[in-house]
PDB file of N, CA and C in Angstrom:
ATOM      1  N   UNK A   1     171.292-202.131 187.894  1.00  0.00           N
ATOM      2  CA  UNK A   1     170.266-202.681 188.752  1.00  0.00           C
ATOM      3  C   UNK A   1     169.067-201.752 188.829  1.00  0.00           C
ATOM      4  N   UNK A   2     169.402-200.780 189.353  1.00  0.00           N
ATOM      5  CA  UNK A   2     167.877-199.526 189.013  1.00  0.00           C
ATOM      6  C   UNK A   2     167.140-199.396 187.723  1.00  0.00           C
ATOM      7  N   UNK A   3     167.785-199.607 186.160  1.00  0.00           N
ATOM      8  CA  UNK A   3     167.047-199.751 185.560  1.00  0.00           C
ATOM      9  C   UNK A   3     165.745-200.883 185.709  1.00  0.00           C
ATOM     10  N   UNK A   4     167.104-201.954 185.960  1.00  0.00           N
ATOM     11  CA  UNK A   4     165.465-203.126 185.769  1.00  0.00           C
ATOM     12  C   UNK A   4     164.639-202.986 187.278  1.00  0.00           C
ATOM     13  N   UNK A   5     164.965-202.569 188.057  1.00  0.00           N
ATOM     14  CA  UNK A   5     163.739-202.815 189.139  1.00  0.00           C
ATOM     15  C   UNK A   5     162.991-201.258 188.600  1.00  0.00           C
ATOM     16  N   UNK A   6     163.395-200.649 188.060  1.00  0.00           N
ATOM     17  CA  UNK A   6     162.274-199.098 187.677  1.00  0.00           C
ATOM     18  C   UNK A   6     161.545-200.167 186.860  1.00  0.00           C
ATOM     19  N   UNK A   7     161.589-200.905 186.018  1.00  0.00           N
ATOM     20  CA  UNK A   7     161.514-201.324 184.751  1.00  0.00           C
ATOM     21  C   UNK A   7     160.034-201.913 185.425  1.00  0.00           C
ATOM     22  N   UNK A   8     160.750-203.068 186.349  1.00  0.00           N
ATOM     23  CA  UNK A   8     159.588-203.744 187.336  1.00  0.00           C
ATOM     24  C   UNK A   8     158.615-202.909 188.146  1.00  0.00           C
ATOM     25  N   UNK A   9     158.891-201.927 188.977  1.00  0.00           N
ATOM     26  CA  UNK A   9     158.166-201.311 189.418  1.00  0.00           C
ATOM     27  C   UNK A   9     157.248-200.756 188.378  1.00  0.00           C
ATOM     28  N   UNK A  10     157.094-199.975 187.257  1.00  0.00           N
ATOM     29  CA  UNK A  10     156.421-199.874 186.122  1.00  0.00           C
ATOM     30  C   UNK A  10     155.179-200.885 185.948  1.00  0.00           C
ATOM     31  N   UNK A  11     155.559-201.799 185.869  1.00  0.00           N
ATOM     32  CA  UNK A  11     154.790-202.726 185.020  1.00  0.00           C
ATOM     33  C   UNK A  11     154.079-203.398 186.445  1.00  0.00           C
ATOM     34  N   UNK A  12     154.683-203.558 187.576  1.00  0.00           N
ATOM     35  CA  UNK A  12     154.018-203.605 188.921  1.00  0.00           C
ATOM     36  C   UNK A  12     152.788-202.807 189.299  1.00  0.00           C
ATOM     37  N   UNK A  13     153.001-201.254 189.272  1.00  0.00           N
ATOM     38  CA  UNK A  13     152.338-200.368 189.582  1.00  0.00           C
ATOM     39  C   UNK A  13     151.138-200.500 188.163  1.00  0.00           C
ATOM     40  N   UNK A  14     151.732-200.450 187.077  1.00  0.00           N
ATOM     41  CA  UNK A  14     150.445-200.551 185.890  1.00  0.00           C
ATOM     42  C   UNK A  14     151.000-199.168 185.554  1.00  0.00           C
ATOM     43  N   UNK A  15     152.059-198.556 186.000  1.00  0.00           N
ATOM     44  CA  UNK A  15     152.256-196.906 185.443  1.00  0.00           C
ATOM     45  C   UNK A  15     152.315-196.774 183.710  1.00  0.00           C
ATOM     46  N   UNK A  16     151.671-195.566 183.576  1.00  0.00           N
ATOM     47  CA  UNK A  16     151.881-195.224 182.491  1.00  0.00           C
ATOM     48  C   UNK A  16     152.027-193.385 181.758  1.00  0.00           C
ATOM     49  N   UNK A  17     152.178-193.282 181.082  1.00  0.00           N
ATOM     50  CA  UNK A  17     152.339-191.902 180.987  1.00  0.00           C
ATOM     51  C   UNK A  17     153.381-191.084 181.060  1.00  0.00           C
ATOM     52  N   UNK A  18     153.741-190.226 180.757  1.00  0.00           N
ATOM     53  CA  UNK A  18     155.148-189.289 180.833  1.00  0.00           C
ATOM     54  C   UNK A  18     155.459-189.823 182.136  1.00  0.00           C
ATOM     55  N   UNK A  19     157.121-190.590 182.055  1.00  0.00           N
ATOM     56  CA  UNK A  19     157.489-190.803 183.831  1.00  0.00           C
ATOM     57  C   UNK A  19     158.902-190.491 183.377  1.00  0.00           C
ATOM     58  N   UNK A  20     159.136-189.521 184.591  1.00  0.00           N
ATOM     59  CA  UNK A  20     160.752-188.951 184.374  1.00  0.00           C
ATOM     60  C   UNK A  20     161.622-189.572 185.132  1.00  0.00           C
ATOM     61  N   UNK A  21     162.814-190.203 185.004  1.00  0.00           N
ATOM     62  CA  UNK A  21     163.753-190.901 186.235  1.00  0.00           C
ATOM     63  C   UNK A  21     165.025-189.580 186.299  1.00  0.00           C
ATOM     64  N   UNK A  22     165.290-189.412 187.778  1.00  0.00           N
ATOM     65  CA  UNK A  22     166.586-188.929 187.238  1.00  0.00           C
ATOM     66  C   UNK A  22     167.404-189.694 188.035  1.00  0.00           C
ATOM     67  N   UNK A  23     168.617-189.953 186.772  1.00  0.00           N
ATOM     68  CA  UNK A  23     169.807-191.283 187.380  1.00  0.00           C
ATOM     69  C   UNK A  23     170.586-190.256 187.714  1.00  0.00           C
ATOM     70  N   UNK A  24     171.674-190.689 188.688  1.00  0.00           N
ATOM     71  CA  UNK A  24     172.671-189.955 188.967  1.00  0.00           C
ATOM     72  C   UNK A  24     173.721-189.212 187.829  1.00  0.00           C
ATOM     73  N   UNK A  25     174.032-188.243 188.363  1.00  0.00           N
ATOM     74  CA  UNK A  25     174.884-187.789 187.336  1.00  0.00           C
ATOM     75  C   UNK A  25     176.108-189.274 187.055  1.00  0.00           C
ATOM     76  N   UNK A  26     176.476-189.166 186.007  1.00  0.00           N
ATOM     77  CA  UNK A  26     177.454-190.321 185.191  1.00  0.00           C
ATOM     78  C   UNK A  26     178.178-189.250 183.760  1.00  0.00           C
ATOM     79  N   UNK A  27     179.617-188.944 184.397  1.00  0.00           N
ATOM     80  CA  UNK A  27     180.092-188.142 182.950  1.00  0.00           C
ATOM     81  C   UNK A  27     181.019-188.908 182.246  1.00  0.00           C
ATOM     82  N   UNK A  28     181.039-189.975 182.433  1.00  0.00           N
ATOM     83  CA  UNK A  28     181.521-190.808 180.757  1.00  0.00           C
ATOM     84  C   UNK A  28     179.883-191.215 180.427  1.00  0.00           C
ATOM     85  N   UNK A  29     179.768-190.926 179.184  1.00  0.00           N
ATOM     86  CA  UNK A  29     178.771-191.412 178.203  1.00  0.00           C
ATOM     87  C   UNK A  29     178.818-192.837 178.015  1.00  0.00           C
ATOM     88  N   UNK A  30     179.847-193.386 177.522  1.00  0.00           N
ATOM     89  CA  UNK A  30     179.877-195.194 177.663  1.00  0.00           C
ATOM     90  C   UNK A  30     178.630-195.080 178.854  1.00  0.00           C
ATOM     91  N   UNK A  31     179.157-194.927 179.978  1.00  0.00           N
ATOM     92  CA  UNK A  31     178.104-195.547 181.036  1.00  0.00           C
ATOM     93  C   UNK A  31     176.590-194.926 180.822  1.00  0.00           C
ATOM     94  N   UNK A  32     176.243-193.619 180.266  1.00  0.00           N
ATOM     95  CA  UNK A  32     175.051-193.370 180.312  1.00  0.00           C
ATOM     96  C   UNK A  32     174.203-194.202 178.858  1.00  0.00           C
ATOM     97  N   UNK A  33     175.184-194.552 178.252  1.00  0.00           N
ATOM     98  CA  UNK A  33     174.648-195.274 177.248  1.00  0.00           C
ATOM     99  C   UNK A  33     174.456-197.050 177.476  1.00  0.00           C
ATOM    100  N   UNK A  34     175.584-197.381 178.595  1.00  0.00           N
ATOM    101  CA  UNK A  34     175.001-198.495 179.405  1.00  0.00           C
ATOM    102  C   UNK A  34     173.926-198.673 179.847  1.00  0.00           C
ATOM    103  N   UNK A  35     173.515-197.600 180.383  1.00  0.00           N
ATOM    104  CA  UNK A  35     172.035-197.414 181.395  1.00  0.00           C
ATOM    105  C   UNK A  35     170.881-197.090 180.149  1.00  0.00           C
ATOM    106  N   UNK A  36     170.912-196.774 179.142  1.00  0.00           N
ATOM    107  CA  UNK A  36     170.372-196.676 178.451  1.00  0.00           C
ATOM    108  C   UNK A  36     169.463-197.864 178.079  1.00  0.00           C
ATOM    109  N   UNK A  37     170.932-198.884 177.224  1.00  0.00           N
ATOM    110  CA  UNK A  37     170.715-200.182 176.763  1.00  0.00           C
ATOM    111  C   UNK A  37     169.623-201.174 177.982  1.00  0.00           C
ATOM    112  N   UNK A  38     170.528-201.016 179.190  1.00  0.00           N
ATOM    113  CA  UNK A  38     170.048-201.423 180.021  1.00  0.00           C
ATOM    114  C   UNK A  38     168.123-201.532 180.556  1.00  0.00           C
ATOM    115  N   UNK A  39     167.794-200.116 180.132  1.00  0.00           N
ATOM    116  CA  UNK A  39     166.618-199.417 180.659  1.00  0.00           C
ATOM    117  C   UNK A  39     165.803-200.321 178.913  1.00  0.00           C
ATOM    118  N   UNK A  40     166.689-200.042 178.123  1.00  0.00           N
ATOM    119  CA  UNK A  40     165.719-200.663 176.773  1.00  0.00           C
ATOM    120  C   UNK A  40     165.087-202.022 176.986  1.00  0.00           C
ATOM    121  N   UNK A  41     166.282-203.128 177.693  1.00  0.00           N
ATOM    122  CA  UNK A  41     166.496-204.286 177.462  1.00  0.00           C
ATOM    123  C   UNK A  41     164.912-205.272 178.592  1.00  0.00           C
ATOM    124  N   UNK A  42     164.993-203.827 179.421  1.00  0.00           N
ATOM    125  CA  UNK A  42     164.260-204.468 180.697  1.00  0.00           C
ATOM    126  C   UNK A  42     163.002-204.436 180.204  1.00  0.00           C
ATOM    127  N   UNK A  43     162.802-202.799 179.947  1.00  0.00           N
ATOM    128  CA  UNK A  43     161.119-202.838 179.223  1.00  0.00           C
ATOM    129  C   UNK A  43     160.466-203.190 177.571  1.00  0.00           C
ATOM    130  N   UNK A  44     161.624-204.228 177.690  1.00  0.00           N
ATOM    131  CA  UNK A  44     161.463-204.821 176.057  1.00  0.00           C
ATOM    132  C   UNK A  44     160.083-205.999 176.308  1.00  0.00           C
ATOM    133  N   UNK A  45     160.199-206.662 177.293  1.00  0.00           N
ATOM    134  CA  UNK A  45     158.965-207.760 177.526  1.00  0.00           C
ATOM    135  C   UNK A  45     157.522-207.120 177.604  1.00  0.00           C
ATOM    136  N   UNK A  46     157.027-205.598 177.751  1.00  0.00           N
ATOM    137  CA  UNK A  46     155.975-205.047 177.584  1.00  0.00           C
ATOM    138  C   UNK A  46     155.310-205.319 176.974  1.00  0.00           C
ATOM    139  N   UNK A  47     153.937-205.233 176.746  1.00  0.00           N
ATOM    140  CA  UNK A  47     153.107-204.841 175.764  1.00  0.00           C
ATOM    141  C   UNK A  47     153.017-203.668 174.868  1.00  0.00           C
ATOM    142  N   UNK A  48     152.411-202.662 176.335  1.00  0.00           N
ATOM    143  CA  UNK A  48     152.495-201.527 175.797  1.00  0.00           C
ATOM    144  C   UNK A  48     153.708-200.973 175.232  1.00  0.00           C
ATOM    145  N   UNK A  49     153.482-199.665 174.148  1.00  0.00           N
ATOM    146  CA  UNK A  49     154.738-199.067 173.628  1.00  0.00           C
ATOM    147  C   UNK A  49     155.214-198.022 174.771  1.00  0.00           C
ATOM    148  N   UNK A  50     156.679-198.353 174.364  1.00  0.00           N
ATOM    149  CA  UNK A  50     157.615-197.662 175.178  1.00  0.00           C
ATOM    150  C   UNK A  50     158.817-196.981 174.339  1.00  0.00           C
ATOM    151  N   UNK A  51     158.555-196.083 175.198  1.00  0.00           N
ATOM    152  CA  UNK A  51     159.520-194.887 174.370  1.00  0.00           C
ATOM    153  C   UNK A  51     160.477-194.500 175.172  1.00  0.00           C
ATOM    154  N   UNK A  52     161.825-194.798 175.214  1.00  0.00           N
ATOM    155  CA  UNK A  52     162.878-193.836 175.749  1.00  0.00           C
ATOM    156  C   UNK A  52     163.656-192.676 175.267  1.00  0.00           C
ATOM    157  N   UNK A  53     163.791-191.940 176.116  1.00  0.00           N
ATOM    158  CA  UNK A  53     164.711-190.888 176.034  1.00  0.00           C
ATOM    159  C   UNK A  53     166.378-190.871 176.299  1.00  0.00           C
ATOM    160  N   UNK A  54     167.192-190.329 175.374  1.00  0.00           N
ATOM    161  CA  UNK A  54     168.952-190.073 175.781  1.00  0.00           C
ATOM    162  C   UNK A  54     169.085-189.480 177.526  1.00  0.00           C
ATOM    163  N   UNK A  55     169.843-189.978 178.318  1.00  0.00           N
ATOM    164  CA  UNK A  55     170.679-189.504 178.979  1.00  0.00           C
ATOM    165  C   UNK A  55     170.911-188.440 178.501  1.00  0.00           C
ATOM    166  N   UNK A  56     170.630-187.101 179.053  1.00  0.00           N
ATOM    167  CA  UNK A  56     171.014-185.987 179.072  1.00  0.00           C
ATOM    168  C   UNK A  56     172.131-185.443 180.292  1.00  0.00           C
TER     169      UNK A  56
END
């Protein structure tokens, strides 16, 4: 759920530029790679290019 409302808030606000989220810690990877997909899937309807970063 936080991905897509960040996703919305983004494109709400008009943000752009280096924006850092930090998600809660999550130590199975499956799930940080959930949130990943997740975070891709939302800001796929953009215009602008979007670039994500791994769950670290």
């Amino acid at each position: 759920e936080a991905a897509d409302e960040i996703a919305r808030q983004l494109r709400l606000r008009d943000l752009g530029g280096l924006v850092v989220i930090d998600f809660i810690d999550m130590t199975p990877v499956k799930h940080q790679r959930e949130v990943e997909n997740r975070m891709k899937d939302a800001v796929r309807p953009d215009r602008a290019r979007v670039q994500l970063g791994r769950i670290s």
